[in-house]
PDB file of N, CA and C in Angstrom:
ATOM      1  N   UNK A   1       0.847  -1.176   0.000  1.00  0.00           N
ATOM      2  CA  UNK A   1       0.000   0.000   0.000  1.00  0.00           C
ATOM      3  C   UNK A   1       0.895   1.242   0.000  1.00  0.00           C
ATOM      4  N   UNK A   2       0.459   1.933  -0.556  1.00  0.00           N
ATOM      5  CA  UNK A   2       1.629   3.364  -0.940  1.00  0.00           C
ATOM      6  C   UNK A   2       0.912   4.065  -0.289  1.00  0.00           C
ATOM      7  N   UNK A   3       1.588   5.656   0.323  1.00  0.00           N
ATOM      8  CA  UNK A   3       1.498   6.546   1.181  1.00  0.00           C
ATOM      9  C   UNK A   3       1.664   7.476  -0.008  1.00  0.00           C
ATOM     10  N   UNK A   4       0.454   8.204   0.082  1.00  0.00           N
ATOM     11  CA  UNK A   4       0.403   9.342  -0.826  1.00  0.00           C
ATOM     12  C   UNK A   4       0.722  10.982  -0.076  1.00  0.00           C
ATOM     13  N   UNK A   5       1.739  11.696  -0.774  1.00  0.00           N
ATOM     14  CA  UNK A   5       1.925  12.564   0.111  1.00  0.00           C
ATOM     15  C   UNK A   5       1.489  13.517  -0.747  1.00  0.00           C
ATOM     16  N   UNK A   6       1.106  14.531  -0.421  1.00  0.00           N
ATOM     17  CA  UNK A   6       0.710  15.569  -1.818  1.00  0.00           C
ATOM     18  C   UNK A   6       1.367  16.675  -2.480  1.00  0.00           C
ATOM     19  N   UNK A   7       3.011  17.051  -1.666  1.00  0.00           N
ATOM     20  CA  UNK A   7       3.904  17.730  -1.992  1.00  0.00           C
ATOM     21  C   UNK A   7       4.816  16.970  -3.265  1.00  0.00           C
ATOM     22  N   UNK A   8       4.972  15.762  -3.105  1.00  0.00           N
ATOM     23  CA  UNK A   8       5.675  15.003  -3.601  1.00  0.00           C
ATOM     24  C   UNK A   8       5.072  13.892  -5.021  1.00  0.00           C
ATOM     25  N   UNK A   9       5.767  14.425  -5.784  1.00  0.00           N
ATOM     26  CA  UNK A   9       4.889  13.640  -6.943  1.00  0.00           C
ATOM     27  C   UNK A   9       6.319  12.604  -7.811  1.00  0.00           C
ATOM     28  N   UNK A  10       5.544  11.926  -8.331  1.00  0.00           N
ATOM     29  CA  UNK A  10       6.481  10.891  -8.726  1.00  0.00           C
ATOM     30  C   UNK A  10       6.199  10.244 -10.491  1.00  0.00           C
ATOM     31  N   UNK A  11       5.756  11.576 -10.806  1.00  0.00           N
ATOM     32  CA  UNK A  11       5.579  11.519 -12.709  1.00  0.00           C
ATOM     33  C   UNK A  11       7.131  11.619 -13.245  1.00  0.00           C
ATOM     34  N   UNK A  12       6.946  11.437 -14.148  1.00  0.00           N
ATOM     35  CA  UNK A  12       8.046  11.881 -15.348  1.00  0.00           C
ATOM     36  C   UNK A  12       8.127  13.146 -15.849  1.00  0.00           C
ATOM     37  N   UNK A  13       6.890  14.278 -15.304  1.00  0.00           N
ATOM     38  CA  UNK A  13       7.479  15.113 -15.884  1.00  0.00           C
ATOM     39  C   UNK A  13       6.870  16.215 -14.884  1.00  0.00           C
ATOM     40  N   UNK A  14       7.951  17.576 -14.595  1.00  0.00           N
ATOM     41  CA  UNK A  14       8.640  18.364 -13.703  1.00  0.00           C
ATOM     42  C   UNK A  14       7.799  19.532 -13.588  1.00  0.00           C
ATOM     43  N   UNK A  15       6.444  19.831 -12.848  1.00  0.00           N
ATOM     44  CA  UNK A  15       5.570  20.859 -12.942  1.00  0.00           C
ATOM     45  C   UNK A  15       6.397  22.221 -12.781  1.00  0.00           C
ATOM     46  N   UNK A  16       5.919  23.459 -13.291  1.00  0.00           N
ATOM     47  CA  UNK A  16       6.692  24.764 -12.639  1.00  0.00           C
ATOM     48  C   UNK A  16       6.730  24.484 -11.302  1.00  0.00           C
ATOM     49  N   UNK A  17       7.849  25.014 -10.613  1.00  0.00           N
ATOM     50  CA  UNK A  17       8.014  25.009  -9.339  1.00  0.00           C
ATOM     51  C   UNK A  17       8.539  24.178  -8.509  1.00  0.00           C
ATOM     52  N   UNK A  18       9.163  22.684  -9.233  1.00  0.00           N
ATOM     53  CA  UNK A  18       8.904  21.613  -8.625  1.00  0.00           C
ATOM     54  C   UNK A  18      10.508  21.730  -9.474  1.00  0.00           C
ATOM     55  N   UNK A  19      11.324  20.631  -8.567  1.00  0.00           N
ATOM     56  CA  UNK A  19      12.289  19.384  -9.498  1.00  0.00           C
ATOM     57  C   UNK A  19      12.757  18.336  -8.900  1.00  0.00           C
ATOM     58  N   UNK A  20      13.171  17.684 -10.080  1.00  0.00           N
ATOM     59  CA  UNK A  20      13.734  15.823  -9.603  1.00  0.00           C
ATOM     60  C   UNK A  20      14.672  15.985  -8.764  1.00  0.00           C
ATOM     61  N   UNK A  21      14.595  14.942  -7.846  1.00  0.00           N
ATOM     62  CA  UNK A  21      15.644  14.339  -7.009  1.00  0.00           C
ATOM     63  C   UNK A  21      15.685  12.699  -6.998  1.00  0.00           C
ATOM     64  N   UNK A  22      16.664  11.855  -6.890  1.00  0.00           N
ATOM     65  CA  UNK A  22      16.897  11.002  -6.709  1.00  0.00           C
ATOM     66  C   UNK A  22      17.417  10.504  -5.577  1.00  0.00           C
ATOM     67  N   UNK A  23      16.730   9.152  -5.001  1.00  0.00           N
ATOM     68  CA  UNK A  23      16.709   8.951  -3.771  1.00  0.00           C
ATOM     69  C   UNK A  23      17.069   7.547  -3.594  1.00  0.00           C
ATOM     70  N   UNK A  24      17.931   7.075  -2.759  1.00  0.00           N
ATOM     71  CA  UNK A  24      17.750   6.009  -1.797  1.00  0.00           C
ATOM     72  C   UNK A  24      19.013   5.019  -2.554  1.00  0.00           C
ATOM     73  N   UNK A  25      19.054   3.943  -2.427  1.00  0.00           N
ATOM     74  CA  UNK A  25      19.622   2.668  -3.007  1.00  0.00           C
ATOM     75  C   UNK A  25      19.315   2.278  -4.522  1.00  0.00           C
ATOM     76  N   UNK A  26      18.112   2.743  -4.704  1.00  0.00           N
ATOM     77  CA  UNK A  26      17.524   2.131  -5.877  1.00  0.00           C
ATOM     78  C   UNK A  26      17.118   3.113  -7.172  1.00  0.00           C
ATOM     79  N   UNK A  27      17.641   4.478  -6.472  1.00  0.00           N
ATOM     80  CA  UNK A  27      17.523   6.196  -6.922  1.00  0.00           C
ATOM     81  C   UNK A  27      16.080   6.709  -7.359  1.00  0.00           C
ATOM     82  N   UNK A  28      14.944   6.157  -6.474  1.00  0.00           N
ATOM     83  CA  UNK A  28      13.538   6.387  -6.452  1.00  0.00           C
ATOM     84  C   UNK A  28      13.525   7.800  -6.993  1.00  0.00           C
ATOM     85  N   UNK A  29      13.000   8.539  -8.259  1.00  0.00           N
ATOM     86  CA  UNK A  29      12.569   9.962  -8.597  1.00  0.00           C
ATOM     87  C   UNK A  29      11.302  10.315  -7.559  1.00  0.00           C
ATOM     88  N   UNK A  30      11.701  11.351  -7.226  1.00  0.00           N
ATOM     89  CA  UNK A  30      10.880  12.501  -6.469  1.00  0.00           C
ATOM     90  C   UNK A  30      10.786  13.695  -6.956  1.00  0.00           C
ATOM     91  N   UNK A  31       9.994  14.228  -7.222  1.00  0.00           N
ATOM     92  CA  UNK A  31       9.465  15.721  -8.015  1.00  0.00           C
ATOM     93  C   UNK A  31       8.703  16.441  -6.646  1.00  0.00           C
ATOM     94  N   UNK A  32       9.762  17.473  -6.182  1.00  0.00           N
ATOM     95  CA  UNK A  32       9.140  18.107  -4.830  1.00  0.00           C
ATOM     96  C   UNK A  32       9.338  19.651  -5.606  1.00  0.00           C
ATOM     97  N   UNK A  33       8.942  20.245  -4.486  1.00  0.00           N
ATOM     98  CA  UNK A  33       9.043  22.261  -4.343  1.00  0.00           C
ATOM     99  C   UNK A  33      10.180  22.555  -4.461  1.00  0.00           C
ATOM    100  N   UNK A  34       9.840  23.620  -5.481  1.00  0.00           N
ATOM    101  CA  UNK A  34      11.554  24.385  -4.824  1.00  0.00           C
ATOM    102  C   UNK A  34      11.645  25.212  -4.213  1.00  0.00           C
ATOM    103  N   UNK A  35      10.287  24.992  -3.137  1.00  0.00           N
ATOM    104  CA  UNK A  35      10.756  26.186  -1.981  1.00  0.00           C
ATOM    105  C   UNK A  35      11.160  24.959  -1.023  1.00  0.00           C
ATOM    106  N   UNK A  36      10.840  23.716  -1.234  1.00  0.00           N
ATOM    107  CA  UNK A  36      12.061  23.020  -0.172  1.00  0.00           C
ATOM    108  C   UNK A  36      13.249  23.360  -0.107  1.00  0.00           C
ATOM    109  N   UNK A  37      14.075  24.214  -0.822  1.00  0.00           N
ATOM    110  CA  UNK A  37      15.263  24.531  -1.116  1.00  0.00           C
ATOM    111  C   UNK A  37      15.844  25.735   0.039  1.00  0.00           C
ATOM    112  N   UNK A  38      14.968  26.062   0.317  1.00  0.00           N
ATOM    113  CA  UNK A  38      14.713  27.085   1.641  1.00  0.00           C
ATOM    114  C   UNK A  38      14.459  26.720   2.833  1.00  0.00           C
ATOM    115  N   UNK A  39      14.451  25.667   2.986  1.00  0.00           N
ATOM    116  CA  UNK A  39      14.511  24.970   4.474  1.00  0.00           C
ATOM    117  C   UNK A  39      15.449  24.113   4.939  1.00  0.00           C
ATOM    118  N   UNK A  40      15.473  24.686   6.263  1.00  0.00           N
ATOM    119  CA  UNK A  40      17.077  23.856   7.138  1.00  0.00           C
ATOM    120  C   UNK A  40      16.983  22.365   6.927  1.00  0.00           C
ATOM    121  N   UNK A  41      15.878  21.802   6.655  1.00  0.00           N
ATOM    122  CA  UNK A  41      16.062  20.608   7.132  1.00  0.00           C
ATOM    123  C   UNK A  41      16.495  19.495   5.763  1.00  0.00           C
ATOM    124  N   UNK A  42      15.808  20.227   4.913  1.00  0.00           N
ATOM    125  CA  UNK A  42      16.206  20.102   2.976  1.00  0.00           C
ATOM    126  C   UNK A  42      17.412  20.790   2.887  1.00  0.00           C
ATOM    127  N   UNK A  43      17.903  21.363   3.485  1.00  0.00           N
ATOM    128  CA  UNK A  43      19.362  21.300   3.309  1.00  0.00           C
ATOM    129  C   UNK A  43      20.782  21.224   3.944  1.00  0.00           C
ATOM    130  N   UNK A  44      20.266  20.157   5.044  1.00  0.00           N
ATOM    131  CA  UNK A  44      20.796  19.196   5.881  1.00  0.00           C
ATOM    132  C   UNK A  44      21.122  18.605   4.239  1.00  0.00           C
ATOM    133  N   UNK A  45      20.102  17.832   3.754  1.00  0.00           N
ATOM    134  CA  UNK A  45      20.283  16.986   2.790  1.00  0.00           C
ATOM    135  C   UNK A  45      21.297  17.117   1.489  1.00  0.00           C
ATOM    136  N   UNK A  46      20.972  18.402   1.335  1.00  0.00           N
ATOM    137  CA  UNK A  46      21.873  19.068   0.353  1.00  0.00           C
ATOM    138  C   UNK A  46      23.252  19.081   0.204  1.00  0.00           C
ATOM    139  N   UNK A  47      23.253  18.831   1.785  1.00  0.00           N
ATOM    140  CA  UNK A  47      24.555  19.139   2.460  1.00  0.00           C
ATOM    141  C   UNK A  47      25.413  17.859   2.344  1.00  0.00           C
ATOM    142  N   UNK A  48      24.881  16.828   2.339  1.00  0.00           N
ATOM    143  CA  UNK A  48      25.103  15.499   2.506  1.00  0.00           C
ATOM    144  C   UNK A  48      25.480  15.023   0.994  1.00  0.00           C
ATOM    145  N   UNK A  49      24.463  15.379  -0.095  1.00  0.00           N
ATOM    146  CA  UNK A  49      24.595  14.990  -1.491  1.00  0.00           C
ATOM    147  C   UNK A  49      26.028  15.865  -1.734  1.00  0.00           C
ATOM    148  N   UNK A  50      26.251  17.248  -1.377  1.00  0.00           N
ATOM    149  CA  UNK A  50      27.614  17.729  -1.880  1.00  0.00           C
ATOM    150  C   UNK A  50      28.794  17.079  -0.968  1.00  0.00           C
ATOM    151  N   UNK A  51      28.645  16.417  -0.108  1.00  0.00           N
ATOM    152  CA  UNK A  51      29.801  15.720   0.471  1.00  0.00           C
ATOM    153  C   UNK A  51      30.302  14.323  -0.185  1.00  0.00           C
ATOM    154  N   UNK A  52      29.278  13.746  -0.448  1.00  0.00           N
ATOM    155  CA  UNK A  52      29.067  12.267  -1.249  1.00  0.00           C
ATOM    156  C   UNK A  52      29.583  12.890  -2.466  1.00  0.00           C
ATOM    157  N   UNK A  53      28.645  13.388  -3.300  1.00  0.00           N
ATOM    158  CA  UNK A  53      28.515  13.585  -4.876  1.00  0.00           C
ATOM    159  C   UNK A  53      29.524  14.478  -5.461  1.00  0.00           C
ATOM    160  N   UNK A  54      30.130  15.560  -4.462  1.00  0.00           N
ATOM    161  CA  UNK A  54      30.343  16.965  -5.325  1.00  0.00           C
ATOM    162  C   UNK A  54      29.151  17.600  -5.845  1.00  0.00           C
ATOM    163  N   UNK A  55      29.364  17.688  -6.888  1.00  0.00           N
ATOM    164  CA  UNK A  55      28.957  18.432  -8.372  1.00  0.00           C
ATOM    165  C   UNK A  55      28.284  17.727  -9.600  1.00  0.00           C
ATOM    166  N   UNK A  56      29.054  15.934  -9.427  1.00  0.00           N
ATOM    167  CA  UNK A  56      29.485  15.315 -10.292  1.00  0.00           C
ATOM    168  C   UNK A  56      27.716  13.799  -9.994  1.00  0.00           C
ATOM    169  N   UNK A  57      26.746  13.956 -10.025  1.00  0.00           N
ATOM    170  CA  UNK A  57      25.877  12.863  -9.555  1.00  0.00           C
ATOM    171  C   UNK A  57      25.377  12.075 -10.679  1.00  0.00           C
ATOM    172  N   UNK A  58      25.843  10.755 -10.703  1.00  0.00           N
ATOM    173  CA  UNK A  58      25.854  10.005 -11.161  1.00  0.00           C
ATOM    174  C   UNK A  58      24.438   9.307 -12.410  1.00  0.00           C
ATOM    175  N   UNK A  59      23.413  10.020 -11.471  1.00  0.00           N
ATOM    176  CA  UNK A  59      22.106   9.802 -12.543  1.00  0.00           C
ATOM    177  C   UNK A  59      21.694  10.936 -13.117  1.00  0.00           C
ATOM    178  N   UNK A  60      22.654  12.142 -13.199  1.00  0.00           N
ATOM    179  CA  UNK A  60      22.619  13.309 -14.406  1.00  0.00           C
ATOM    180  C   UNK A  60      21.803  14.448 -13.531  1.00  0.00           C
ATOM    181  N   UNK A  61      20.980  13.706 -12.282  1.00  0.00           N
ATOM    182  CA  UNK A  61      20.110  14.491 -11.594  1.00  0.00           C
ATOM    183  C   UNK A  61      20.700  14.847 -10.571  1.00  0.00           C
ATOM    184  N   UNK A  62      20.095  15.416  -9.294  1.00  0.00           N
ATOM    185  CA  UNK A  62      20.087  15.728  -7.724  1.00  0.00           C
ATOM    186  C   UNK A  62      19.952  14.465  -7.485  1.00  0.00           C
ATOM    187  N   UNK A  63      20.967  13.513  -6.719  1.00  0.00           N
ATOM    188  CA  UNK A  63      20.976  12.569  -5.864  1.00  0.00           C
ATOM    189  C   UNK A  63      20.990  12.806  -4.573  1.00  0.00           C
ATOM    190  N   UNK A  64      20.399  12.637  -3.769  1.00  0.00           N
ATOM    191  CA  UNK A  64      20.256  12.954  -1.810  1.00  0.00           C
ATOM    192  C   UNK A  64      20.460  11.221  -1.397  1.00  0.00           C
ATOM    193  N   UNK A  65      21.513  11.508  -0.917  1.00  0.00           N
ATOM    194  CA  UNK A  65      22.342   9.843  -0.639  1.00  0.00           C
ATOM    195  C   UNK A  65      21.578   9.502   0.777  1.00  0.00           C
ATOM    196  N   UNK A  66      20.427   9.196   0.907  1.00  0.00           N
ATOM    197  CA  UNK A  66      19.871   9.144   2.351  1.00  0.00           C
ATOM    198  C   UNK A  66      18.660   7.448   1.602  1.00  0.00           C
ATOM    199  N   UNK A  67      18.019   7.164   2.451  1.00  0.00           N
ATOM    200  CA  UNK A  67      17.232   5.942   2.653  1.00  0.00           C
ATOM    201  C   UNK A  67      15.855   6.573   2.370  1.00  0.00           C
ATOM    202  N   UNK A  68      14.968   6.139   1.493  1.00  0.00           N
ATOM    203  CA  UNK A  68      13.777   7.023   0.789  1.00  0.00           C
ATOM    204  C   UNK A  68      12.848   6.678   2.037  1.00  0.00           C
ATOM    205  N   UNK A  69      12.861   6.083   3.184  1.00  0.00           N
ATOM    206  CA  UNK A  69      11.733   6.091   4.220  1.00  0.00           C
ATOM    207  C   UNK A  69      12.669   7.909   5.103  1.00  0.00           C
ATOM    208  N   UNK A  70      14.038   7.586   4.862  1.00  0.00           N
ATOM    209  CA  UNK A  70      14.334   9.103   5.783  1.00  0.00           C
ATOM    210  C   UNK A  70      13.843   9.929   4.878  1.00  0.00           C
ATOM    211  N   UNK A  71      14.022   9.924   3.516  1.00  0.00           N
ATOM    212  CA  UNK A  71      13.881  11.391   2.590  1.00  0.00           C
ATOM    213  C   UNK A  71      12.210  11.490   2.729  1.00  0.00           C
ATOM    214  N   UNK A  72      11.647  10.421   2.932  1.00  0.00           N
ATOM    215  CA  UNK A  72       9.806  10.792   3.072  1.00  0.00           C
ATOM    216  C   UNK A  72       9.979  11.507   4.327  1.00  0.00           C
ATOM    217  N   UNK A  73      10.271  11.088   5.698  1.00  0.00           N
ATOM    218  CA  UNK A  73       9.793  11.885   6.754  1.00  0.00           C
ATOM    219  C   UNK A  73      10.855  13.123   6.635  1.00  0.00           C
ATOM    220  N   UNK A  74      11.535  13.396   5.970  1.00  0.00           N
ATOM    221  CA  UNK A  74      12.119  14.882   6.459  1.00  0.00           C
ATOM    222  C   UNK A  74      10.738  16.017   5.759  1.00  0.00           C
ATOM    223  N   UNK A  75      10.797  14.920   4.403  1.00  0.00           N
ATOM    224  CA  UNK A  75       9.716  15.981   3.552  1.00  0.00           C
ATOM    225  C   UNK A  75       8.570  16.106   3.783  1.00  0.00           C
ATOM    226  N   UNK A  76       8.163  15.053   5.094  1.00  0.00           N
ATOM    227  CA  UNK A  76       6.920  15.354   4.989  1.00  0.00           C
ATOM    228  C   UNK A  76       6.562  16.390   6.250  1.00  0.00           C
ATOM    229  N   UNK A  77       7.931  16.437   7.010  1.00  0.00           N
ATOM    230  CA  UNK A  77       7.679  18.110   7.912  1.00  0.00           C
ATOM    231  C   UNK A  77       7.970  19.608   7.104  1.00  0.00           C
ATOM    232  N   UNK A  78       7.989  19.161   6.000  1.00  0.00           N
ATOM    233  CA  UNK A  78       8.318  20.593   5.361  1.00  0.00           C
ATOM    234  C   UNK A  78       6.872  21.225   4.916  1.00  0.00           C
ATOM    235  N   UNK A  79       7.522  22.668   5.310  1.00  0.00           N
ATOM    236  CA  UNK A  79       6.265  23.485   5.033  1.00  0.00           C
ATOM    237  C   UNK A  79       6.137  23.878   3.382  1.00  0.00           C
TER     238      UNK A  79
END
């Protein structure tokens, strides 16, 4: 049973306002806000992908090197 969150969408394609990230072990796409980009706790994460990744991320996208049950609950306290 899937947990529908309503910030977070998981199409193929990138509404205004929104962009891909790649997540977890298995690099699950996530299409969130980009006013997550403005919050401490989304960029804890940020922080983590430029320590891992650099610059340089491997699926062409934003990779956030974290476990997609952590990347759901950070996102789902974001305002």
């Amino acid at each position: 049973m899937a947990i529908r969150l309503p910030r977070i969408i998981s199409s193929k394609k990138v509404p205004k306002g929104h962009f891909a990230v790649y997540v977890g072990e298995n690099q699950k796409r996530f299409v969130i806000p980009v006013s997550f980009l403005s919050q401490p706790l989304f960029q804890d994460l940020l922080g983590k992908s430029e320590e891992e990744f650099g610059y340089s991320h491997p699926t062409g996208g934003l990779t956030i090197p974290c476990k997609e049950d952590i990347f759901l609950d950070v996102t789902s306290r974001l305002n």
